[in-house]
C-alpha atoms as a PDB file:
ATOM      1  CA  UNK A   1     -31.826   4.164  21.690  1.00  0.00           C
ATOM      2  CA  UNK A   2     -32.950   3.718  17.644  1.00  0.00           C
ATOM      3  CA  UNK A   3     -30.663   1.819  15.882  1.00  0.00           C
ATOM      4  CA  UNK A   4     -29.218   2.678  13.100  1.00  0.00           C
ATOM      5  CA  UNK A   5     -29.123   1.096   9.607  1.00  0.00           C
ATOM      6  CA  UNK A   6     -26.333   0.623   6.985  1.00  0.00           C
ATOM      7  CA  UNK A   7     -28.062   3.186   5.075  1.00  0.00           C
ATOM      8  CA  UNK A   8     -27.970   5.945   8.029  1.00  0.00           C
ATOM      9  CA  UNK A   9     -24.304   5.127   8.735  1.00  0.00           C
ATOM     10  CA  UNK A  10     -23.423   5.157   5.134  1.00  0.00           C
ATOM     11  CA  UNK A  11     -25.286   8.658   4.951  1.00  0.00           C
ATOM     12  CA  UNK A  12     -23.318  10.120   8.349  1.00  0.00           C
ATOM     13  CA  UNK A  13     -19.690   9.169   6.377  1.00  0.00           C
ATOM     14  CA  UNK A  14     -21.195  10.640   3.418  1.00  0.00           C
ATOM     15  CA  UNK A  15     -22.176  14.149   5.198  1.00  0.00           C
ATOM     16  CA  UNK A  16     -18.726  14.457   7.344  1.00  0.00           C
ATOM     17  CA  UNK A  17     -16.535  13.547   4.212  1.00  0.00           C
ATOM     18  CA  UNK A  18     -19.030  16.165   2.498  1.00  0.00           C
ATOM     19  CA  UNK A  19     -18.885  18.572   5.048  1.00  0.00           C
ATOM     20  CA  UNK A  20     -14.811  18.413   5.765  1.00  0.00           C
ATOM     21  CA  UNK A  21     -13.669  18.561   2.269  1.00  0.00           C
ATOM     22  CA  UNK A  22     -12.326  14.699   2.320  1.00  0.00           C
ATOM     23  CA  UNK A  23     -13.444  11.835   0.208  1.00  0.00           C
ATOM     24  CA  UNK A  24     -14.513   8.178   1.523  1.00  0.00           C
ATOM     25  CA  UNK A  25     -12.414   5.485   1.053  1.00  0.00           C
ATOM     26  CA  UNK A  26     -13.074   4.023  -3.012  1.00  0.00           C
ATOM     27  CA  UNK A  27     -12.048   0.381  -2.439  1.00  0.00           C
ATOM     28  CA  UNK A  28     -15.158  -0.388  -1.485  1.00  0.00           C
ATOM     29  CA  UNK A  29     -14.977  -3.819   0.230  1.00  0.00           C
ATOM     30  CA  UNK A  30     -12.801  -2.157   2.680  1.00  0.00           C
ATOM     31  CA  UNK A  31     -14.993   0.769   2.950  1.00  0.00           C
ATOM     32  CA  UNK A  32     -18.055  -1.534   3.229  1.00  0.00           C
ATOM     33  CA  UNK A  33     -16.416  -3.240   6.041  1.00  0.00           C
ATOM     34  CA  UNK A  34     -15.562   0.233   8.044  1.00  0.00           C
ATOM     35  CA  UNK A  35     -19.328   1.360   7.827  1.00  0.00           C
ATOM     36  CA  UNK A  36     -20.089  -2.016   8.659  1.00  0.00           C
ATOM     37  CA  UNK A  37     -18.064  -1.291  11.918  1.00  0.00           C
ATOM     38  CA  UNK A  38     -19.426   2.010  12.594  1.00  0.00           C
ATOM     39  CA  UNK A  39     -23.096   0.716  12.253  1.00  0.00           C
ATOM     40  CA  UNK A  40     -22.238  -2.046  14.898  1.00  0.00           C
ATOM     41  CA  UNK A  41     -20.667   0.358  16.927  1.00  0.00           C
ATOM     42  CA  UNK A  42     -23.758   3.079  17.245  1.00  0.00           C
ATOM     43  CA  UNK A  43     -26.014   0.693  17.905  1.00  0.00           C
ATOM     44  CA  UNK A  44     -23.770  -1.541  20.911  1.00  0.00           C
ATOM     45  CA  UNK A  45     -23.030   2.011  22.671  1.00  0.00           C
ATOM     46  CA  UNK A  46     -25.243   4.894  21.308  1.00  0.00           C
ATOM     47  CA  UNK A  47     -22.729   6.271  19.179  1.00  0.00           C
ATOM     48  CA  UNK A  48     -20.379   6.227  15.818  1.00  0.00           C
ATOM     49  CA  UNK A  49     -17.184   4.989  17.813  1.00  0.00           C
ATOM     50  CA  UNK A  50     -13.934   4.565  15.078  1.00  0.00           C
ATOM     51  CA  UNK A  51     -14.322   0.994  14.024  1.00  0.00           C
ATOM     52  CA  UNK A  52     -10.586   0.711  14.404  1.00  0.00           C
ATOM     53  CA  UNK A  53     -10.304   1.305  18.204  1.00  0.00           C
ATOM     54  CA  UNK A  54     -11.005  -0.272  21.098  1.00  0.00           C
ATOM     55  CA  UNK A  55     -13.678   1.104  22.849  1.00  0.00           C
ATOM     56  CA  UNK A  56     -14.290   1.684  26.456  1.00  0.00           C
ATOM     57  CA  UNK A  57     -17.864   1.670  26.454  1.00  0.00           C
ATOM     58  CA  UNK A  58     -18.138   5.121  28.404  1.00  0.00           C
ATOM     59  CA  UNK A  59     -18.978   8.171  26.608  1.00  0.00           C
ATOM     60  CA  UNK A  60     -16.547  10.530  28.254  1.00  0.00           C
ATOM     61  CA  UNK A  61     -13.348   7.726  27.756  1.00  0.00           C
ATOM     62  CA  UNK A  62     -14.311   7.096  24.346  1.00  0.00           C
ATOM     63  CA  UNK A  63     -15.766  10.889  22.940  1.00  0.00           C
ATOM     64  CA  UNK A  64     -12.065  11.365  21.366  1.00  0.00           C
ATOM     65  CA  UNK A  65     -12.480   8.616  19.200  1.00  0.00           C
ATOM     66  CA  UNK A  66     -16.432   9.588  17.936  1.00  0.00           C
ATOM     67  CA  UNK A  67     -16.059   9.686  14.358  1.00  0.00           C
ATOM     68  CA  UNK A  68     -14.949  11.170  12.781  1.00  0.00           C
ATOM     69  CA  UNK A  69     -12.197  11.159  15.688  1.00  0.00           C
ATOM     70  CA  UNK A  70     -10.412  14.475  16.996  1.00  0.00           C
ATOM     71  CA  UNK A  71      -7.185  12.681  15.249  1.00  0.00           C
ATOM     72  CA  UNK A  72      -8.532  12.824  11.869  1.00  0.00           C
ATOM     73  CA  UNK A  73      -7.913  16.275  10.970  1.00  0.00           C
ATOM     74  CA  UNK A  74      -4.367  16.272  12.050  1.00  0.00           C
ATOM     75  CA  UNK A  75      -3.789  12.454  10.802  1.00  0.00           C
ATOM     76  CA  UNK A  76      -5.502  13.447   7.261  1.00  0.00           C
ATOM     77  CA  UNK A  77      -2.955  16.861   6.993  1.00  0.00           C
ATOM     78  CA  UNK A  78       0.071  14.785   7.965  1.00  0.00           C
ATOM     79  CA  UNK A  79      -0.703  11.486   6.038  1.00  0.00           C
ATOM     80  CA  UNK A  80      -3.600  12.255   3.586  1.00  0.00           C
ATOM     81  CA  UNK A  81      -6.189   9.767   5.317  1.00  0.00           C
ATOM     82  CA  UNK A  82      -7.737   9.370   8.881  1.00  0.00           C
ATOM     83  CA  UNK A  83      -6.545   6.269  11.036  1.00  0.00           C
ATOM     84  CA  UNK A  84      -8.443   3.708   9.873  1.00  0.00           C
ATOM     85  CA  UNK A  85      -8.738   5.602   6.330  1.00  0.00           C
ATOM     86  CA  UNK A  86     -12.292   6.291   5.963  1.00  0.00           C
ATOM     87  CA  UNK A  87     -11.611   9.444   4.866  1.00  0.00           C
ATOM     88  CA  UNK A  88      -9.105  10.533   2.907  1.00  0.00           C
ATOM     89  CA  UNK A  89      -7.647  14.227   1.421  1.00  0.00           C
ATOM     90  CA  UNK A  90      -8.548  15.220  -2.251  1.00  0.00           C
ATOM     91  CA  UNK A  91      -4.639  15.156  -2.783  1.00  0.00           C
ATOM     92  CA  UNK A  92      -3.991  11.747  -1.810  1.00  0.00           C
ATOM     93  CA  UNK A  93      -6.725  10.368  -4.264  1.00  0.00           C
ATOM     94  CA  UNK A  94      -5.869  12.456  -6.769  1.00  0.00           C
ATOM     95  CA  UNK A  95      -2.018  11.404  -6.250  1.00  0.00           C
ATOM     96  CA  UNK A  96      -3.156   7.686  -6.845  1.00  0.00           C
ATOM     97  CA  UNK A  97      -1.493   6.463  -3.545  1.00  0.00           C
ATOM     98  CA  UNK A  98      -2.751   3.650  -1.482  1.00  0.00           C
ATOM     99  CA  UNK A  99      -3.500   4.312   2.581  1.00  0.00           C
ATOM    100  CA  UNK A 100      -0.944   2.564   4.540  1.00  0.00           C
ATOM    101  CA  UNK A 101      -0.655   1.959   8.476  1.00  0.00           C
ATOM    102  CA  UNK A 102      -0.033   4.935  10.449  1.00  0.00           C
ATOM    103  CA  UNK A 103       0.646   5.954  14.305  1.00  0.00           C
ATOM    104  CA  UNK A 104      -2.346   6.072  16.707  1.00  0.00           C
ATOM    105  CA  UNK A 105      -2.215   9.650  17.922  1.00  0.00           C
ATOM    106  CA  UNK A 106      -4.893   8.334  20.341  1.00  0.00           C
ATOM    107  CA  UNK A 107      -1.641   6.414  22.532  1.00  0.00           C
ATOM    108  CA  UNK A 108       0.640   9.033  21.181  1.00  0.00           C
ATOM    109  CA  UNK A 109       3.092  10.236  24.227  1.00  0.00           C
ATOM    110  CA  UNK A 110       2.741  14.492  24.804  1.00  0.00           C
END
């Protein structure tokens, strides 16, 4: 497995907010600190595992929660940012409000 550098990880949130219409987080010690995650996540178990979460370490347990996470789109429609807030809508930037906690659809009940 390669590793990946801050660079590479800060280039995959770049490309999926890029490629989804969303826009990264701008407080950037708090965005820092999420890459940060995702960079230490890749290279302990092979891949970009939400930084928020608890991982299980197994691929098939923990593909849900590959970011950017099935939860995001959803979470991002229904609260203007992702879980952990990585990403967030055009709307909520533009609308100068601040992410805030939110459920974990991951543990949500059907």
């Amino acid at each position: 497995m390669n590793d990946k550098t801050l660079e590479q990880t800060i280039l995959f949130t770049q490309m999926v907010a890029h490629k989804q219409g969303w826009l990264l987080n701008p407080d950037k010690d708090f965005y820092d600190t999420l890459v940060e995650g995702l960079m230490k996540n890749y290279n302990r178990y092979g891949y970009f595992f939400c930084p928020c979460r608890d991982a299980e370490a197994r691929y098939e347990l923990d593909k849900p929660a590959i970011c950017p996470c099935i939860w995001s789109k959803p979470d991002i429609a229904e609260f203007g940012h992702c879980y952990c807030a990585l990403y967030l809508s055009r709307e909520f930037v533009a609308g100068g409000k601040t992410p805030r906690a939110i459920p974990d659809r991951r543990f949500a009940q059907a």
